[in-house]
PDB file of N, CA and C in Angstrom:
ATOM      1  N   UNK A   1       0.821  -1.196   0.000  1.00  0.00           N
ATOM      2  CA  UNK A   1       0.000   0.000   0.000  1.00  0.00           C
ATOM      3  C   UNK A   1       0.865   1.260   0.000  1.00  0.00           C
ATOM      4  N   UNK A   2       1.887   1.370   0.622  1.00  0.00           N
ATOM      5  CA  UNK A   2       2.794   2.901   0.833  1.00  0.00           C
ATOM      6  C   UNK A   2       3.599   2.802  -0.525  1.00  0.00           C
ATOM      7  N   UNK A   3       3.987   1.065  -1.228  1.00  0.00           N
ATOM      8  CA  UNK A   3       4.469   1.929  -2.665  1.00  0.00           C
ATOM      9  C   UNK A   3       3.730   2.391  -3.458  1.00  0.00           C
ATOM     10  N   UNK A   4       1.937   2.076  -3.454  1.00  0.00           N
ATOM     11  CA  UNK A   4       1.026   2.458  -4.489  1.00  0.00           C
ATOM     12  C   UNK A   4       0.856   3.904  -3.919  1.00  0.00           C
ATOM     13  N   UNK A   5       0.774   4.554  -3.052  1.00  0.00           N
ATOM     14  CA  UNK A   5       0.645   5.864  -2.290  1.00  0.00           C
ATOM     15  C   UNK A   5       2.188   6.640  -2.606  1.00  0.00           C
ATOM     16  N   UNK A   6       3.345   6.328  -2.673  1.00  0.00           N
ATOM     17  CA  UNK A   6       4.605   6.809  -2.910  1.00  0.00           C
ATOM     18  C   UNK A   6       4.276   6.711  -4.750  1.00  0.00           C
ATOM     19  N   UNK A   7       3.958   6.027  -5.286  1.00  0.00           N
ATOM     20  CA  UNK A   7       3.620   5.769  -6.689  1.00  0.00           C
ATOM     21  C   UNK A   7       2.996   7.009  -7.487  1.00  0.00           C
ATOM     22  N   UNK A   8       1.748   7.053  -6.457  1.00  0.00           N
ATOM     23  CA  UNK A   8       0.443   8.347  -7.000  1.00  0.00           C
ATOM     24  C   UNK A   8       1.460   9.393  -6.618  1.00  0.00           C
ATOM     25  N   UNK A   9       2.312   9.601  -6.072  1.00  0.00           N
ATOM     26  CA  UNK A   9       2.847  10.718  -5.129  1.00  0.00           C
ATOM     27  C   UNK A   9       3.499  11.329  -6.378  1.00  0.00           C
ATOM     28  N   UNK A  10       4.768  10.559  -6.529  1.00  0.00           N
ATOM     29  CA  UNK A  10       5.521  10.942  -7.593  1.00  0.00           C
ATOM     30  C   UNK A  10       4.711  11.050  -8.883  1.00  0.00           C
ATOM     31  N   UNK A  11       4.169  10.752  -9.304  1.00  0.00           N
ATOM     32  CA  UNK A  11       3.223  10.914 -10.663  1.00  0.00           C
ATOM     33  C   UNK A  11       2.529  12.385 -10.575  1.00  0.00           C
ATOM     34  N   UNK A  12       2.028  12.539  -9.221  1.00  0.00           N
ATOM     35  CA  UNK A  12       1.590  13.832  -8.938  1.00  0.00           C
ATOM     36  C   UNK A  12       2.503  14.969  -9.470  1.00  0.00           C
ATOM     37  N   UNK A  13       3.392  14.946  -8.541  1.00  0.00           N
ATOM     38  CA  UNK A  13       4.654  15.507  -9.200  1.00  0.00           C
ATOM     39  C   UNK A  13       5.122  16.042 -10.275  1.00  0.00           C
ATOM     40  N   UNK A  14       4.978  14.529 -10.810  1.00  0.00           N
ATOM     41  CA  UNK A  14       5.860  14.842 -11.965  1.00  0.00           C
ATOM     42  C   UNK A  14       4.913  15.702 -13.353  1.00  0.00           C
ATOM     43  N   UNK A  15       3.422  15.655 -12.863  1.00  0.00           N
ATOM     44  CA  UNK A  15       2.616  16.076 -13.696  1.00  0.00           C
ATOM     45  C   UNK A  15       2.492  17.492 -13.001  1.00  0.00           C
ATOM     46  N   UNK A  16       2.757  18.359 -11.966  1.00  0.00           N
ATOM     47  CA  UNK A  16       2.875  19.199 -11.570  1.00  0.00           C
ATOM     48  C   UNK A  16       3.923  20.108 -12.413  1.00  0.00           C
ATOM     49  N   UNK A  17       5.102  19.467 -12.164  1.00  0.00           N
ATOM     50  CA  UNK A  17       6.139  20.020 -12.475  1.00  0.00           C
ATOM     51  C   UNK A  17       6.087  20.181 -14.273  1.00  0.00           C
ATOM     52  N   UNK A  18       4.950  19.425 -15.232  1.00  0.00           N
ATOM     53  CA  UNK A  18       5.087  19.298 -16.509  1.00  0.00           C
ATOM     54  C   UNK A  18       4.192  21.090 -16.781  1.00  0.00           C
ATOM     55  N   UNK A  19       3.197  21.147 -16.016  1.00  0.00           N
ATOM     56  CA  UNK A  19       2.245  22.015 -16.097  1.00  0.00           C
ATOM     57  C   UNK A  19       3.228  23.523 -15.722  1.00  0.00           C
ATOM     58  N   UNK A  20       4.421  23.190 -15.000  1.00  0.00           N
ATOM     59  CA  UNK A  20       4.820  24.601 -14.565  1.00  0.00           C
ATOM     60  C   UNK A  20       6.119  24.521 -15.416  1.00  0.00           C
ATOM     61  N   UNK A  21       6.445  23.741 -15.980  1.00  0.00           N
ATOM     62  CA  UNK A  21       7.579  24.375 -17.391  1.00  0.00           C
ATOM     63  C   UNK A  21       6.646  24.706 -18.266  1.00  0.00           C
ATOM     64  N   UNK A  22       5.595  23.834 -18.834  1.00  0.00           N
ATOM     65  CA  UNK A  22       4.562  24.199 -19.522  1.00  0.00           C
ATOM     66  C   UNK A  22       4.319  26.019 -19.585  1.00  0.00           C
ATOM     67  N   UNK A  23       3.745  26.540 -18.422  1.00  0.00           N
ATOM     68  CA  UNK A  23       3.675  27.933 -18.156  1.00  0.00           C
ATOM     69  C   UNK A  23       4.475  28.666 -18.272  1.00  0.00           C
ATOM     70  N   UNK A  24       6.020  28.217 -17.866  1.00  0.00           N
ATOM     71  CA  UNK A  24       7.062  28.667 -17.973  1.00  0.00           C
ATOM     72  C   UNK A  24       7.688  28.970 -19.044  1.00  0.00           C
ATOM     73  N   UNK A  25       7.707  28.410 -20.117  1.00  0.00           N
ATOM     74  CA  UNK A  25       7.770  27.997 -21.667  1.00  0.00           C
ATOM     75  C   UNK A  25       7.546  29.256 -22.242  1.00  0.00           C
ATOM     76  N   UNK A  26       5.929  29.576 -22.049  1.00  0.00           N
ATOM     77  CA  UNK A  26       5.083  30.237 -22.352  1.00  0.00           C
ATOM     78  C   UNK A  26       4.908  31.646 -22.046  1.00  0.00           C
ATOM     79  N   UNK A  27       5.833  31.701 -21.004  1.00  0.00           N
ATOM     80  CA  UNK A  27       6.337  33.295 -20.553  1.00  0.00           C
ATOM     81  C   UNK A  27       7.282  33.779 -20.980  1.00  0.00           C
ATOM     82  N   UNK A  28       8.592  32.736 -21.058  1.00  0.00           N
ATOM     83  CA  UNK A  28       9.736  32.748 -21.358  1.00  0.00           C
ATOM     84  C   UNK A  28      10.024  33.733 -22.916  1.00  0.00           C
ATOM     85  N   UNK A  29       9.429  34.619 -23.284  1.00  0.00           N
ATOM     86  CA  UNK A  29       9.739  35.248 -24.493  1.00  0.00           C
ATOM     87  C   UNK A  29      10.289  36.622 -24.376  1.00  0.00           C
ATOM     88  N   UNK A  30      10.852  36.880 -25.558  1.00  0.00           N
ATOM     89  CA  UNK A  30      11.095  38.248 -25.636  1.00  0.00           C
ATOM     90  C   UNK A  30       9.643  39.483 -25.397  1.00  0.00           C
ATOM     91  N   UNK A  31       8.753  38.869 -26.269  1.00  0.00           N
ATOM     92  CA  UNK A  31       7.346  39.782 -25.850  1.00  0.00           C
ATOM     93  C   UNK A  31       6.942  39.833 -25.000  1.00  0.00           C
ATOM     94  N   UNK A  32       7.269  38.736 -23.953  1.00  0.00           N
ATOM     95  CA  UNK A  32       6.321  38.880 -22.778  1.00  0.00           C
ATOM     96  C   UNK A  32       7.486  39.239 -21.539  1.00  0.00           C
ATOM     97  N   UNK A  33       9.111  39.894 -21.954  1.00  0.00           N
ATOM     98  CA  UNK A  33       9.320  40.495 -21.264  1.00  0.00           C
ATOM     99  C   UNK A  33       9.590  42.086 -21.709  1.00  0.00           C
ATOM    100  N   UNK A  34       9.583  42.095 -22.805  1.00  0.00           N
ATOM    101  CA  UNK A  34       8.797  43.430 -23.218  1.00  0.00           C
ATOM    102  C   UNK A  34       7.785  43.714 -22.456  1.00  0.00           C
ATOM    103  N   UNK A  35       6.532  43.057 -22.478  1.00  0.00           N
ATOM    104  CA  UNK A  35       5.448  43.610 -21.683  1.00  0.00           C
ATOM    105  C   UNK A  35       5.622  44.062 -20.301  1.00  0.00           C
ATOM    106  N   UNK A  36       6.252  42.959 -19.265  1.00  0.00           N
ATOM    107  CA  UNK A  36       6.931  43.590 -17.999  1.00  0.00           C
ATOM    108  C   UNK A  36       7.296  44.775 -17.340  1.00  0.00           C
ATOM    109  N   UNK A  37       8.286  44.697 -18.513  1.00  0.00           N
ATOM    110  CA  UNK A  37       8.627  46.151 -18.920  1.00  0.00           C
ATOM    111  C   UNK A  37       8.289  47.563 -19.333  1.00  0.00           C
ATOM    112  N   UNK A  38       7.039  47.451 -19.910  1.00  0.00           N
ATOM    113  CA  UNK A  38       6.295  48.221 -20.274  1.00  0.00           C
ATOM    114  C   UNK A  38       5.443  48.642 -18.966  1.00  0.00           C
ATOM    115  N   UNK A  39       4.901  47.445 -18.308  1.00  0.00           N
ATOM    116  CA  UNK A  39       3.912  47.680 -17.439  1.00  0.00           C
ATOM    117  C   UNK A  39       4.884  48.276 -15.835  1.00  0.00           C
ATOM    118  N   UNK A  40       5.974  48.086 -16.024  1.00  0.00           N
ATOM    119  CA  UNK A  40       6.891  48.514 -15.091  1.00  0.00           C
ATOM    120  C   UNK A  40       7.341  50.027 -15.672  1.00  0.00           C
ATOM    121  N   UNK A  41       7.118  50.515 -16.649  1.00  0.00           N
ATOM    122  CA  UNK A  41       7.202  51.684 -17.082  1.00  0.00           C
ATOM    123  C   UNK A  41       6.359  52.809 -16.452  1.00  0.00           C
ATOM    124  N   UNK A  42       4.719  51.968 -16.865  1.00  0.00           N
ATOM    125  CA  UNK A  42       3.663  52.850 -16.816  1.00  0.00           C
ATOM    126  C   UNK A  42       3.739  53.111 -15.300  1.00  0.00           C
ATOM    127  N   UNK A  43       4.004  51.946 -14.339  1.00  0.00           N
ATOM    128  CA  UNK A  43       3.826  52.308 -12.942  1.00  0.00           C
ATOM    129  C   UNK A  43       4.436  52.350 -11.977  1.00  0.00           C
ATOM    130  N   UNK A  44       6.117  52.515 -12.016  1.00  0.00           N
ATOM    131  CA  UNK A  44       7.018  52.438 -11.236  1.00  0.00           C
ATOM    132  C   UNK A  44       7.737  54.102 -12.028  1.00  0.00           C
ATOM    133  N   UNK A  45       7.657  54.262 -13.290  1.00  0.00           N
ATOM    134  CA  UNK A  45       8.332  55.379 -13.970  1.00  0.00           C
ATOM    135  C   UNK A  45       7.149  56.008 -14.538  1.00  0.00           C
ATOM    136  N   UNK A  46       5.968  56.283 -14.290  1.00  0.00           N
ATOM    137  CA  UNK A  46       4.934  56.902 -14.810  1.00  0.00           C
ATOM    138  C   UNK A  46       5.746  58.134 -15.231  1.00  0.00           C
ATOM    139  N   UNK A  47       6.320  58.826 -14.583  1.00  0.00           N
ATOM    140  CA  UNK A  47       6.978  60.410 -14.861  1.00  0.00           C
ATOM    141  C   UNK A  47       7.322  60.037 -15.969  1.00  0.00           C
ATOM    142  N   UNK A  48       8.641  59.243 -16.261  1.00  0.00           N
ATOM    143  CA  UNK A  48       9.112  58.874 -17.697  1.00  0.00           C
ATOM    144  C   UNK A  48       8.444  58.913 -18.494  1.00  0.00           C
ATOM    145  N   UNK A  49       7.964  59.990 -19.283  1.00  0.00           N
ATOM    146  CA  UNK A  49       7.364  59.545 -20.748  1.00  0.00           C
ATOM    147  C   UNK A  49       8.034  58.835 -22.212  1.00  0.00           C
ATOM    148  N   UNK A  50       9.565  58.373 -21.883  1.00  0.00           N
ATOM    149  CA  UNK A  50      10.363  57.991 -22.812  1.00  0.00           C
ATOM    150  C   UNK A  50      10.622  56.750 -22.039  1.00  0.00           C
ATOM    151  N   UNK A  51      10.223  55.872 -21.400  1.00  0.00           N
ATOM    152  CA  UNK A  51      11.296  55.151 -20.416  1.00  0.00           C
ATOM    153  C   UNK A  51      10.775  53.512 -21.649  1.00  0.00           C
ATOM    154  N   UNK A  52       9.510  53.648 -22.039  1.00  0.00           N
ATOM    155  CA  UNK A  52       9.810  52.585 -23.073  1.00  0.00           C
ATOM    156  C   UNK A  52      10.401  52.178 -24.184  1.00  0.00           C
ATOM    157  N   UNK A  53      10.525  53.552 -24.418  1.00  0.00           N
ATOM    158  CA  UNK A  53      11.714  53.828 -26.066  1.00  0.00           C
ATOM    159  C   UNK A  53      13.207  53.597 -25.417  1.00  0.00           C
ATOM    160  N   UNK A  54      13.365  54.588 -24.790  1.00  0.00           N
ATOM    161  CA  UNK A  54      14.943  54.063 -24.192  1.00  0.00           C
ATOM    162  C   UNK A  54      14.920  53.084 -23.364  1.00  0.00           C
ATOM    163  N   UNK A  55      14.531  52.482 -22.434  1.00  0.00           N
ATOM    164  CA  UNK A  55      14.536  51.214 -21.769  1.00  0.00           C
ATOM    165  C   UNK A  55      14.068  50.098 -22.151  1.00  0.00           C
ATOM    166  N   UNK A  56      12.751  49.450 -22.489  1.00  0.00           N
ATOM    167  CA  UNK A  56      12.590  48.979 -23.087  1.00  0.00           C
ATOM    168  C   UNK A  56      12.607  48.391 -24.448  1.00  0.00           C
ATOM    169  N   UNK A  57      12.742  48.820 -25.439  1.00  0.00           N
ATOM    170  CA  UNK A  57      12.800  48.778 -26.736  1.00  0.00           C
ATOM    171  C   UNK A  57      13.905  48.498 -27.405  1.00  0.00           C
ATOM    172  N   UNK A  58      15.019  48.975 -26.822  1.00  0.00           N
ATOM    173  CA  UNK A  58      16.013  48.385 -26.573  1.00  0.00           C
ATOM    174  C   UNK A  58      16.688  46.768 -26.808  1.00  0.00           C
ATOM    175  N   UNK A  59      16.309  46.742 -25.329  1.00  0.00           N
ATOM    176  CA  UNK A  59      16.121  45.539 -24.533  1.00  0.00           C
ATOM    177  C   UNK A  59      15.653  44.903 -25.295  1.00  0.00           C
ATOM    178  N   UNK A  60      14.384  44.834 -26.060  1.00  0.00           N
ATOM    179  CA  UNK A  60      14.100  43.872 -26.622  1.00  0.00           C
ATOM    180  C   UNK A  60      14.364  43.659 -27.883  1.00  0.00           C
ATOM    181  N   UNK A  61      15.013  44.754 -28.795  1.00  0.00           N
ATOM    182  CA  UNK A  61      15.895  44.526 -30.098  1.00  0.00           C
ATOM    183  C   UNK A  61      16.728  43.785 -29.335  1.00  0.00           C
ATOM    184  N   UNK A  62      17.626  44.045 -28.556  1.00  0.00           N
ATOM    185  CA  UNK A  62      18.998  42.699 -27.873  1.00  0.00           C
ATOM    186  C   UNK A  62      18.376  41.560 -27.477  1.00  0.00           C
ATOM    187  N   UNK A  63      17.113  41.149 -26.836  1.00  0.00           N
ATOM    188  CA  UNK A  63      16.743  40.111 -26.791  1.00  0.00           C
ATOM    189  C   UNK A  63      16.366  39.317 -28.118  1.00  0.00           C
ATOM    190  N   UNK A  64      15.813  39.912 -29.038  1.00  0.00           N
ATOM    191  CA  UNK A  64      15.198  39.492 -30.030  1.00  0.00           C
ATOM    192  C   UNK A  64      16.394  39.012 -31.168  1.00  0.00           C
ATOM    193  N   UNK A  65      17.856  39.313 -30.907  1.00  0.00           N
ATOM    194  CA  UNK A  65      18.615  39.105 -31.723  1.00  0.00           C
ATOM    195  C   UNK A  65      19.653  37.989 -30.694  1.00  0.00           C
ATOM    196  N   UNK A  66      19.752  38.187 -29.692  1.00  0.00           N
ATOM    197  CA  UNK A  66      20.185  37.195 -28.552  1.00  0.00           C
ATOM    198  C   UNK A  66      19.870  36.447 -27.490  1.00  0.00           C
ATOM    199  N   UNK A  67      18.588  36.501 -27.750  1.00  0.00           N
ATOM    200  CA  UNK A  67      17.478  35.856 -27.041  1.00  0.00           C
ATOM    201  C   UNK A  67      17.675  35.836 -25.308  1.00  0.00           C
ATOM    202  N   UNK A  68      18.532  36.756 -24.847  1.00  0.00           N
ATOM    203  CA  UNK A  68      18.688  37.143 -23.364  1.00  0.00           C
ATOM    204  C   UNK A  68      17.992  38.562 -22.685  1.00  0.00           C
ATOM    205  N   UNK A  69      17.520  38.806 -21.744  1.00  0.00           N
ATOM    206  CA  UNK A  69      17.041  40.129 -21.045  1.00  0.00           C
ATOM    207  C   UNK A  69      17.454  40.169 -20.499  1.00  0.00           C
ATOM    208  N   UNK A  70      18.493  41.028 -19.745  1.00  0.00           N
ATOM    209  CA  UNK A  70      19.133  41.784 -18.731  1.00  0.00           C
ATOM    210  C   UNK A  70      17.457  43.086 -18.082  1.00  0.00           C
ATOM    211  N   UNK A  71      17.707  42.301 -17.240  1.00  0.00           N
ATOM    212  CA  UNK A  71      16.763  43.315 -16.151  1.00  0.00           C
ATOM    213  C   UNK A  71      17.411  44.592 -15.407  1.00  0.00           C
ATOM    214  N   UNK A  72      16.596  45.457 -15.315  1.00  0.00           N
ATOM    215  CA  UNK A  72      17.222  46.800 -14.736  1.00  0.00           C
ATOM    216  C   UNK A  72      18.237  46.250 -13.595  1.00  0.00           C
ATOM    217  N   UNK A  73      18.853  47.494 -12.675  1.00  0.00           N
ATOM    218  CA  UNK A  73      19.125  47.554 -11.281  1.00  0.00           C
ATOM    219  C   UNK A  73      18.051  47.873 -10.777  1.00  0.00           C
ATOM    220  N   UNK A  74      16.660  48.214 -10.819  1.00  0.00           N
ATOM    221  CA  UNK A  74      15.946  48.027  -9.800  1.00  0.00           C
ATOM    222  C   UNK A  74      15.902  47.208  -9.552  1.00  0.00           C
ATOM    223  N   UNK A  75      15.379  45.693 -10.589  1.00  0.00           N
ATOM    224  CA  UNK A  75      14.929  44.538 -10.513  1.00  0.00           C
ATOM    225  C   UNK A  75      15.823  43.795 -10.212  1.00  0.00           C
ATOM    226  N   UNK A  76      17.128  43.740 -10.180  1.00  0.00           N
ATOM    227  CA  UNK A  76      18.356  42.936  -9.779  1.00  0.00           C
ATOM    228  C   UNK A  76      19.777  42.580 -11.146  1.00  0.00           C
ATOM    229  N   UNK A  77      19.132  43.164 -11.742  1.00  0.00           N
ATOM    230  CA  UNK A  77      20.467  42.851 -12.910  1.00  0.00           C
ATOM    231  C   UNK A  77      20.282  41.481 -13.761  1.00  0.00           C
ATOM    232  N   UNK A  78      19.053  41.038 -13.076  1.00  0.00           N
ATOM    233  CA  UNK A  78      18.926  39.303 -13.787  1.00  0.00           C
ATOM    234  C   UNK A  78      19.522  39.219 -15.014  1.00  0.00           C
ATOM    235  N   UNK A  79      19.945  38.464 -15.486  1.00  0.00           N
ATOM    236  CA  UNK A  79      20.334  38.132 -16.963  1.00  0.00           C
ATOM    237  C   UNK A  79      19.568  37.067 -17.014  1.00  0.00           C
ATOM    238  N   UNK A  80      18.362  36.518 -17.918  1.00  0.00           N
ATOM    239  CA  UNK A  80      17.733  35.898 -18.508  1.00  0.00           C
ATOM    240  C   UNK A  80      17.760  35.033 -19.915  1.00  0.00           C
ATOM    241  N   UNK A  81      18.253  34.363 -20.372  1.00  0.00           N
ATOM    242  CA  UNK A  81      18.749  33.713 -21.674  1.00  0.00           C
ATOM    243  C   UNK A  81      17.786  32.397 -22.386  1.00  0.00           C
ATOM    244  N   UNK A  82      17.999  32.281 -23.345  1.00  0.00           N
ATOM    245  CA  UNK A  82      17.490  30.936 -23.907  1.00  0.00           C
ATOM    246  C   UNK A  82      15.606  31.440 -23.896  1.00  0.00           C
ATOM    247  N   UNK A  83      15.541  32.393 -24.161  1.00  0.00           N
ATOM    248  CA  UNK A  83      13.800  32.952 -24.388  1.00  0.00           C
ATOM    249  C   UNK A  83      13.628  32.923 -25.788  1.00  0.00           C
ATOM    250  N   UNK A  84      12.396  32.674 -26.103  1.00  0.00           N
ATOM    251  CA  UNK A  84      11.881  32.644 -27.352  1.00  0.00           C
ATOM    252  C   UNK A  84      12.202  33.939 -28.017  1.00  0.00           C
ATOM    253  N   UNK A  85      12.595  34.329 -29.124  1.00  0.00           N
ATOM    254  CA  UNK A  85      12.530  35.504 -29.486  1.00  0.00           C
ATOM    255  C   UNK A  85      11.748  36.347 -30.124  1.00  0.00           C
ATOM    256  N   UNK A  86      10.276  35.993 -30.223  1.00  0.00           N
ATOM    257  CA  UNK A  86       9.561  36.447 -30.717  1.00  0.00           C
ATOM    258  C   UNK A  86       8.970  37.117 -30.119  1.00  0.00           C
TER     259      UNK A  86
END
């Protein structure tokens, strides 16, 4: 009985973990960290009326040709790689 219960367990799992690369996959793009970005424009830099042309837009010509995002220093400097580039 505890290997059929350790059995369902891991299966659980492993179908968990399919659903959250799944999502992950699916975020993982250049557009959808464009958007981030954008929406981190409108409401962290509202003053900025340029902060998507120079910050963003950018960013995502270099992503879109190297498929990596470097995140501000607000956000931590992340370097992000291997994203879809579309």
């Amino acid at each position: 009985m505890t290997r059929l219960s350790l059995t369902a367990a891991i299966a659980a799992l492993a179908a968990l973990s399919v659903m959250t690369l799944a999502d992950y996959a699916q975020a993982a793009s250049c557009s959808n960290s464009m958007s981030t970005c954008v929406s981190r424009c409108k409401t962290k830099y509202a003053s900025d009326k340029n902060c998507v042309s120079d910050h963003c837009t950018p960013k995502l010509n270099t992503c879109k040709s190297t498929g990596c995002w470097q995140q501000g220093g607000d956000f931590g400097n992340t370097l992000t790689c291997n994203l879809d580039k579309r």
